[in-house]
C-alpha atoms as a PDB file:
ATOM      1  CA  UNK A   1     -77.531 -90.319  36.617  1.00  0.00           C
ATOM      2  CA  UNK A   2     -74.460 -88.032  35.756  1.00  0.00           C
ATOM      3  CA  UNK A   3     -72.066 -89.882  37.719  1.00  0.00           C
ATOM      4  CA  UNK A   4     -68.302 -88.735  36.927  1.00  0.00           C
ATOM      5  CA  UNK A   5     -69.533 -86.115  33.691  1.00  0.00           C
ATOM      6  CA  UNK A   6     -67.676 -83.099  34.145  1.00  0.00           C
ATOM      7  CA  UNK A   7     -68.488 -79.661  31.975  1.00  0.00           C
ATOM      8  CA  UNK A   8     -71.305 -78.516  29.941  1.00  0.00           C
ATOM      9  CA  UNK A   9     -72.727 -81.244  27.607  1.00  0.00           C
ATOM     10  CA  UNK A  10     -74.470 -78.232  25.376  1.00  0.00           C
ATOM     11  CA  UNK A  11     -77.158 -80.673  25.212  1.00  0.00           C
ATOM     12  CA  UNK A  12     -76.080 -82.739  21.795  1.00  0.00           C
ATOM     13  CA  UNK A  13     -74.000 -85.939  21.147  1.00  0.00           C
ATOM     14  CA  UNK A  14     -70.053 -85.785  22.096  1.00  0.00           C
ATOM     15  CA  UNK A  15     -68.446 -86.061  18.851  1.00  0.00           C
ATOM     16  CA  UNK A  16     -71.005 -82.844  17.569  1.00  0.00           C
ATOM     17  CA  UNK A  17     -70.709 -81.018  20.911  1.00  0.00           C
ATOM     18  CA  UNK A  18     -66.578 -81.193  20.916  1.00  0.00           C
ATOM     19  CA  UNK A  19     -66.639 -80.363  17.021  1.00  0.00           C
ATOM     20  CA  UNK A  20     -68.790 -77.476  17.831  1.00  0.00           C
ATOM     21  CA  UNK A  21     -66.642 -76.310  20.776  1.00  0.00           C
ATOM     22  CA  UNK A  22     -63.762 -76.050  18.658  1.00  0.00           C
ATOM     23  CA  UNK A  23     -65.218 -74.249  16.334  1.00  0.00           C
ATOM     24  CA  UNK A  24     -66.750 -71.735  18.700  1.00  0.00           C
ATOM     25  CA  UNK A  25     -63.009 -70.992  20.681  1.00  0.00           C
ATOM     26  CA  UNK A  26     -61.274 -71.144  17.043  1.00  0.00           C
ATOM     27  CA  UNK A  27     -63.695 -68.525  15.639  1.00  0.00           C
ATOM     28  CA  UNK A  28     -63.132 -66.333  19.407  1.00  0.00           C
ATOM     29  CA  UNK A  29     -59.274 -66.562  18.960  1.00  0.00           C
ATOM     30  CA  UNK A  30     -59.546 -65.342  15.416  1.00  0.00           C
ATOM     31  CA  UNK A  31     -62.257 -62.500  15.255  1.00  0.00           C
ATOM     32  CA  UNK A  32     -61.510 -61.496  19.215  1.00  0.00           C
ATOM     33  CA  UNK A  33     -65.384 -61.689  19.367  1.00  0.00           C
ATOM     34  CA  UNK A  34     -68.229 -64.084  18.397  1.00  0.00           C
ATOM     35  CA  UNK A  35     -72.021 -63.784  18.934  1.00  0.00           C
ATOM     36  CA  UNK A  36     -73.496 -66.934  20.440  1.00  0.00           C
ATOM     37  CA  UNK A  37     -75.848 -68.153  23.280  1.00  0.00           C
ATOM     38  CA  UNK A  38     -75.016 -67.409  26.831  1.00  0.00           C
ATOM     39  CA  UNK A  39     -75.302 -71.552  27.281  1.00  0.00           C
ATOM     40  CA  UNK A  40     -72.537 -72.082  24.299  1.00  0.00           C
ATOM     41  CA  UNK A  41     -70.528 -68.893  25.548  1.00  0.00           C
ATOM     42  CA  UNK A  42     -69.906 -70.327  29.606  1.00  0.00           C
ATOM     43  CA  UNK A  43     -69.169 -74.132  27.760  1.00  0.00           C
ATOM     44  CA  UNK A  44     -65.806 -72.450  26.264  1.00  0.00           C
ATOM     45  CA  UNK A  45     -64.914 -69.402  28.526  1.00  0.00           C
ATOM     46  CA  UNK A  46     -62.836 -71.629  30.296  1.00  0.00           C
ATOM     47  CA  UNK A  47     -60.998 -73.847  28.118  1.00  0.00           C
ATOM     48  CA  UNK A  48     -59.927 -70.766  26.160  1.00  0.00           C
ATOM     49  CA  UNK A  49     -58.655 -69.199  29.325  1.00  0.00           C
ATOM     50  CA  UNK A  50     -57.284 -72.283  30.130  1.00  0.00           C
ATOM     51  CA  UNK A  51     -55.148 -72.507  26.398  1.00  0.00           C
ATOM     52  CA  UNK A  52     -54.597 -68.773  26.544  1.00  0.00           C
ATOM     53  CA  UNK A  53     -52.706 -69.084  29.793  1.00  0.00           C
ATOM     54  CA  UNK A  54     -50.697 -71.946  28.573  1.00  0.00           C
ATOM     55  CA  UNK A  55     -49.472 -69.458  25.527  1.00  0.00           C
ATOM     56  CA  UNK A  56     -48.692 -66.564  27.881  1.00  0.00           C
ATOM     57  CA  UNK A  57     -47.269 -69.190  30.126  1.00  0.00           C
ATOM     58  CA  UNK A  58     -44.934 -70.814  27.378  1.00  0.00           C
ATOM     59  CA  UNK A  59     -43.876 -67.489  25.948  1.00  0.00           C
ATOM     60  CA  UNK A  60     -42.837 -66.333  29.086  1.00  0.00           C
ATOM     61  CA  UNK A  61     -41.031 -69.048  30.155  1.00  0.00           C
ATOM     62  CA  UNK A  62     -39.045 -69.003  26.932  1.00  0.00           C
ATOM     63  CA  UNK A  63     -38.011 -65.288  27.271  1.00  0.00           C
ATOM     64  CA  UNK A  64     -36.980 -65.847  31.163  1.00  0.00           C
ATOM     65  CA  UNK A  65     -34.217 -68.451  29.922  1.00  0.00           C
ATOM     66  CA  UNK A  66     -32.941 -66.330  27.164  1.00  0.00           C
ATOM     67  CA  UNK A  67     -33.097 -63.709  29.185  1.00  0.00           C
ATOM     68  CA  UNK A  68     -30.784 -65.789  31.814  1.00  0.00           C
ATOM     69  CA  UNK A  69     -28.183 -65.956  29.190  1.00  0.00           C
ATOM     70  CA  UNK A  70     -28.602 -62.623  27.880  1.00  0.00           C
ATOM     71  CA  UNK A  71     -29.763 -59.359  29.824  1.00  0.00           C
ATOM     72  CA  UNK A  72     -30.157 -57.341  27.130  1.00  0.00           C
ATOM     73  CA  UNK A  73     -33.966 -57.393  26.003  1.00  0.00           C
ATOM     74  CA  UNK A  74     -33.049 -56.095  21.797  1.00  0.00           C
ATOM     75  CA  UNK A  75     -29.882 -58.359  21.891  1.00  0.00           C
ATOM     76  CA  UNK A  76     -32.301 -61.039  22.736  1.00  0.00           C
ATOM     77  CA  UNK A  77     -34.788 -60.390  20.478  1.00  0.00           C
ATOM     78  CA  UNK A  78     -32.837 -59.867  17.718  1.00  0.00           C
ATOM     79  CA  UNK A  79     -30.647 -63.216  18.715  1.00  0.00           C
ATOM     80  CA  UNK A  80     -34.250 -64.863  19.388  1.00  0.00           C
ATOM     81  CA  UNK A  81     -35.325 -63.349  15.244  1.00  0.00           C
ATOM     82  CA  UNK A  82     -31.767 -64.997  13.623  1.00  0.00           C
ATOM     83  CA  UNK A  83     -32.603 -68.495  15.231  1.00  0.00           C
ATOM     84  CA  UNK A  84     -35.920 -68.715  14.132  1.00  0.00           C
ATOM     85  CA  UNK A  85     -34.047 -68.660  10.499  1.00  0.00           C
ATOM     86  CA  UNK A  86     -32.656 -71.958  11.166  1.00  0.00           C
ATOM     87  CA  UNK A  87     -30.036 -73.707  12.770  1.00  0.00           C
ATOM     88  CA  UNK A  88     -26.340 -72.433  12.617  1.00  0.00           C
ATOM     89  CA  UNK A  89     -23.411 -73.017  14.530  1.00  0.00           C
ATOM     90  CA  UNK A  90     -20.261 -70.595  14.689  1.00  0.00           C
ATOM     91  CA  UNK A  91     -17.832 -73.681  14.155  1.00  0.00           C
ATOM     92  CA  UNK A  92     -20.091 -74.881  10.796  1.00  0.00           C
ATOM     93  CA  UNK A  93     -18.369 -75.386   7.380  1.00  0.00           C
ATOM     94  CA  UNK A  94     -18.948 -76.089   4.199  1.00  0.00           C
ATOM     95  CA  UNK A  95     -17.550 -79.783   3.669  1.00  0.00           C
ATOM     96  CA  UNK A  96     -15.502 -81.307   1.234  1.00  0.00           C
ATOM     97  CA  UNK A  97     -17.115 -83.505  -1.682  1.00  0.00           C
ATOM     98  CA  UNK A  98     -15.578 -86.369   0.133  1.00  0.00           C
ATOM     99  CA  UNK A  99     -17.338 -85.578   3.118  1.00  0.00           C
ATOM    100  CA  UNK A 100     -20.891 -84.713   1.564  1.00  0.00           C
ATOM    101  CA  UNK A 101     -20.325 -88.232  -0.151  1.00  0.00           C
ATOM    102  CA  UNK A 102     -19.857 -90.189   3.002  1.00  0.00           C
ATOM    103  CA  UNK A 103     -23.439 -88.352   4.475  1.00  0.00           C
ATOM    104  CA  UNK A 104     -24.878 -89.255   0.629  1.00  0.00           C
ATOM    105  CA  UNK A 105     -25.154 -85.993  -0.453  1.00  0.00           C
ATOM    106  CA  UNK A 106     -24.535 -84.451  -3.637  1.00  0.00           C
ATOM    107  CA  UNK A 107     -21.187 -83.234  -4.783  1.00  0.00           C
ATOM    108  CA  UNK A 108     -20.696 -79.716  -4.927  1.00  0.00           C
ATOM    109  CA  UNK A 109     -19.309 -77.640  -8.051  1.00  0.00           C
ATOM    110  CA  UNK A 110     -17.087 -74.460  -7.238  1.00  0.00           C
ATOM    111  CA  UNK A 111     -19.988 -71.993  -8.192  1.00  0.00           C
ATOM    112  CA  UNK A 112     -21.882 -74.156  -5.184  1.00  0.00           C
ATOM    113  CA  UNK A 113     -19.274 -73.978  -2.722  1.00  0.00           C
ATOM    114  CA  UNK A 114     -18.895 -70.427  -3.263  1.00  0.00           C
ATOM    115  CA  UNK A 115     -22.354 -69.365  -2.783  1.00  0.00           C
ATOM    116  CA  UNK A 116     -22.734 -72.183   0.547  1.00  0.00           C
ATOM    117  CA  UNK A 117     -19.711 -70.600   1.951  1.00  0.00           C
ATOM    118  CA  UNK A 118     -21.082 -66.891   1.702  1.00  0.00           C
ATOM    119  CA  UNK A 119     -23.876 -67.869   3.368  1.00  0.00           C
ATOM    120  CA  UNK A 120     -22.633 -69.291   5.998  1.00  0.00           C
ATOM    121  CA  UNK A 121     -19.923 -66.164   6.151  1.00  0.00           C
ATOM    122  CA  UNK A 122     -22.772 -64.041   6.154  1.00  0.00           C
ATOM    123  CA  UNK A 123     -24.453 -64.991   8.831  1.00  0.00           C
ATOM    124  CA  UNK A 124     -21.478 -65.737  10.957  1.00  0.00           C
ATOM    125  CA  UNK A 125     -21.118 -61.848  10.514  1.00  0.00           C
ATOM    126  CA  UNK A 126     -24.955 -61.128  11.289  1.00  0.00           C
ATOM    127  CA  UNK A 127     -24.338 -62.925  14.925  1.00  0.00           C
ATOM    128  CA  UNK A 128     -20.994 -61.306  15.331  1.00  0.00           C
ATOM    129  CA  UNK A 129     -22.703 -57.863  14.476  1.00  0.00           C
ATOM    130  CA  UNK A 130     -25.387 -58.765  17.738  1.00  0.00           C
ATOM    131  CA  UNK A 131     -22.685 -59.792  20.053  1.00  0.00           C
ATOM    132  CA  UNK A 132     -18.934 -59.475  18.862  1.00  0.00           C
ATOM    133  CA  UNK A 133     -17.830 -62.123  21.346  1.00  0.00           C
ATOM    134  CA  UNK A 134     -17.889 -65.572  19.808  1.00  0.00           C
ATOM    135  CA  UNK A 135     -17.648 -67.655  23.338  1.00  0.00           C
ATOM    136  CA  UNK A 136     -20.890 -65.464  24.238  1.00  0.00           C
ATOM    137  CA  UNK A 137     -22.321 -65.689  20.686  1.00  0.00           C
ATOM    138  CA  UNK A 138     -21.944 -69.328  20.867  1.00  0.00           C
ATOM    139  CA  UNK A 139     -24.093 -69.342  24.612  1.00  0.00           C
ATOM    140  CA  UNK A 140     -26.638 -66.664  23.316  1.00  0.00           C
ATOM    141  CA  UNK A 141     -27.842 -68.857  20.356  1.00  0.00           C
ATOM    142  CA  UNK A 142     -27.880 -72.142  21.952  1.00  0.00           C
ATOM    143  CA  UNK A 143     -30.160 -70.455  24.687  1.00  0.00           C
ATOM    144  CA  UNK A 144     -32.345 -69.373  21.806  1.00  0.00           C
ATOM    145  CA  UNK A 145     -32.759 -72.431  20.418  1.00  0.00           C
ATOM    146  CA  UNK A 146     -33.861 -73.968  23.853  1.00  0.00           C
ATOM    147  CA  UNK A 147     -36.224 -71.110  24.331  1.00  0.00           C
ATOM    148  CA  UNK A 148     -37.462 -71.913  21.160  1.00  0.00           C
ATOM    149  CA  UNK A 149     -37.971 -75.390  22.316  1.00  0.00           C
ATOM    150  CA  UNK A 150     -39.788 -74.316  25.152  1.00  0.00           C
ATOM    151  CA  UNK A 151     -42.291 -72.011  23.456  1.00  0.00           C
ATOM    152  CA  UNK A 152     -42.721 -74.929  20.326  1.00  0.00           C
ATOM    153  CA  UNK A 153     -43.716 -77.283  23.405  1.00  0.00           C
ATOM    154  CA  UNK A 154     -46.745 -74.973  24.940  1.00  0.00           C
ATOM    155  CA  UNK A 155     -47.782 -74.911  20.579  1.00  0.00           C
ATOM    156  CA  UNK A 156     -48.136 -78.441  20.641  1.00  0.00           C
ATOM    157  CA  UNK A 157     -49.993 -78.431  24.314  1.00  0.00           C
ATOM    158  CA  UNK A 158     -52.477 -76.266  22.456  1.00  0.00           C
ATOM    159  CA  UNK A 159     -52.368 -77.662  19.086  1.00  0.00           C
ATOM    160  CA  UNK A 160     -53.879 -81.050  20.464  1.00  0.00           C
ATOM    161  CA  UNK A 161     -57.335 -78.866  21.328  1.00  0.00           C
ATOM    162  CA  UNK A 162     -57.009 -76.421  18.410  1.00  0.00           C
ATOM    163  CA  UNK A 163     -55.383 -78.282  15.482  1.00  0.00           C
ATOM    164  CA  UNK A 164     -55.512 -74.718  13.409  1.00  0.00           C
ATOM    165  CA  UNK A 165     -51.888 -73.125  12.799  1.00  0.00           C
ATOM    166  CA  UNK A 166     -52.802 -69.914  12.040  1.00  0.00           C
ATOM    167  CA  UNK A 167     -55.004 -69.382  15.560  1.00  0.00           C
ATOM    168  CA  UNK A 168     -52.089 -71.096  17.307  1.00  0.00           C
ATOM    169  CA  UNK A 169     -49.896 -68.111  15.437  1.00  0.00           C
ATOM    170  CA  UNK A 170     -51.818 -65.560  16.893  1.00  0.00           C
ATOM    171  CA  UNK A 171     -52.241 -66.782  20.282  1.00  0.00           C
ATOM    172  CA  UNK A 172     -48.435 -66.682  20.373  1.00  0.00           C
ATOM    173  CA  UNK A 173     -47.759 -63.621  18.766  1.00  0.00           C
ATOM    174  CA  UNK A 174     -50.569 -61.283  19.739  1.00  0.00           C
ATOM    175  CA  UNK A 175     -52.331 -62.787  22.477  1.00  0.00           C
ATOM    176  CA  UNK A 176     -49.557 -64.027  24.447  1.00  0.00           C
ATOM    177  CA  UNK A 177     -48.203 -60.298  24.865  1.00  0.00           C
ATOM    178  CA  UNK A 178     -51.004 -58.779  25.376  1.00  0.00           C
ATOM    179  CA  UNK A 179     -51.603 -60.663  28.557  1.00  0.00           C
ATOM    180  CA  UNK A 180     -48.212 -60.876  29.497  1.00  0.00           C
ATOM    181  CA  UNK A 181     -48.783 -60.276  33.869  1.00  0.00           C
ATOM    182  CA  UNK A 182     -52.417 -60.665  33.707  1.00  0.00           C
ATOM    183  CA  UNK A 183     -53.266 -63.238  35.904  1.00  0.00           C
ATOM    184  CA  UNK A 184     -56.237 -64.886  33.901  1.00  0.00           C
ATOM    185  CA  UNK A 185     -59.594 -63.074  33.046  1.00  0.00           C
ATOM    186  CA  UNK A 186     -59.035 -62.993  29.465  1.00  0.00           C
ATOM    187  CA  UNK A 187     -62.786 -62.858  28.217  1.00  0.00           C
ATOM    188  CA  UNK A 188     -65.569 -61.011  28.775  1.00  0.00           C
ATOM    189  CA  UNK A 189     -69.608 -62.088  28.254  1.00  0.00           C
ATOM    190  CA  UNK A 190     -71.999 -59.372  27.533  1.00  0.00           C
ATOM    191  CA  UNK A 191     -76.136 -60.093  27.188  1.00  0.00           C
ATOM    192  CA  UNK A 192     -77.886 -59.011  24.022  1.00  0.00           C
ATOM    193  CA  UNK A 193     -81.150 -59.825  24.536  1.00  0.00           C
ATOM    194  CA  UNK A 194     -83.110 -62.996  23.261  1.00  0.00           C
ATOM    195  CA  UNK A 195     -83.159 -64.809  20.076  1.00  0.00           C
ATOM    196  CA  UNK A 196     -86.462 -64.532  17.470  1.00  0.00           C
ATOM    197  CA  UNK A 197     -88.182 -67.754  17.360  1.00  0.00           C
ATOM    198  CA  UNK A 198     -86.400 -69.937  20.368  1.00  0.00           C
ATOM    199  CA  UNK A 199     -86.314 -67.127  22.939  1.00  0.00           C
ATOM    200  CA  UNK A 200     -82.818 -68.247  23.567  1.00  0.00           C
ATOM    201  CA  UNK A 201     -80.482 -65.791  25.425  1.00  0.00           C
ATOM    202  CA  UNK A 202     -77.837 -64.468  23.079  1.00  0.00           C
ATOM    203  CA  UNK A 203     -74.831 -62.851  24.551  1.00  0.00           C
ATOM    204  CA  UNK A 204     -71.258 -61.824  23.054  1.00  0.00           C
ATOM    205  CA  UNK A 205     -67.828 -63.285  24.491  1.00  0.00           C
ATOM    206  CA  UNK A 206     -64.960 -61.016  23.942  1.00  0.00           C
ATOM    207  CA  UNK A 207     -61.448 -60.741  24.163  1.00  0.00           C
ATOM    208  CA  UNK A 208     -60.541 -58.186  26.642  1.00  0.00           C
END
């Protein structure tokens, strides 16, 4: 008896058949399409709908609270791009040898000082330049960063099924746009006839 076994078993031992369903939804993610059986195909149509919708989800949720704090969809983005470079706060200075001693850091010579203090001047400027106010500069990054927090939150949702960086990547910044408002129905399973030698029915699943 079957009692309490949900989803297709693909008819081999669990630690093969979830190594093998990983595969299969990595290798769809990456190439947009994959030839396999129509059996194999149905097992993962709807996990990767499933982690798809949790990226489009995540990304979208993360844009709506940015876009709470600021209106203006380039402002955002480009105040969404400078956070992404690391943190940085409008009231952050370059502290005294005294200072970096008491957080055991190393001293700083003059040559280091200058060069820590033009960065930091540089990219005060680069915010400045995206919105002049500093008050509203100030709110605009610190919504960024929790947006960012958001989104990195849906990654790890996904990265416990699909512990690849690179197909979390694209989900994120492909997939997750390309589906932004579609409300599921993200693949698409064409026949292709059957297989020499088992007979087995091959089909392709697709990205649509």
């Amino acid at each position: 008896m079957r009692h309490r076994v949900a989803g297709n078993r693909m008819n081999m031992p669990e630690p093969r058949r979830r190594s093998a369903r990983r595969s299969l939804m990595e290798g769809l993610i990456r190439y947009d399409r994959i030839n396999t059986t129509k059996a194999r195909a149905c097992a993962i149509r709807g996990e990767v709908e499933k982690l798809i919708t949790v990226a489009v989800k995540g990304r979208e949720d993360a844009r709506k609270h940015l876009a709470a704090v600021v209106s203006d969809e380039e402002k955002a983005a480009r105040i969404l791009d400078f956070a992404r470079r690391g943190r940085f706060s409008l009231d952050k200075k370059v502290g005294t040898n005294e200072e970096r001693a008491e957080q055991q850091k190393a001293p700083l010579t003059e040559r280091g000082r200058r060069f820590l203090e033009d960065k930091l001047e540089a990219r005060r400027d680069e915010l400045l330049s995206i919105i002049s106010d500093e008050e509203e500069a100030a709110k605009a990054l610190q919504a960024a960063y929790e947006a960012m927090v958001i989104e990195l939150h849906a990654r790890r949702l996904i990265l416990r099924t699909l512990p690849d960086e690179l197909v979390v990547k694209k989900m994120f910044e492909e997939l997750a746009p390309r589906y932004l408002g579609r409300p599921g129905g993200y693949t698409r399973i064409t026949k292709l006839g059957r297989r020499k030698g088992d007979a087995a029915e091959i089909a392709q699943i697709a990205l649509v």
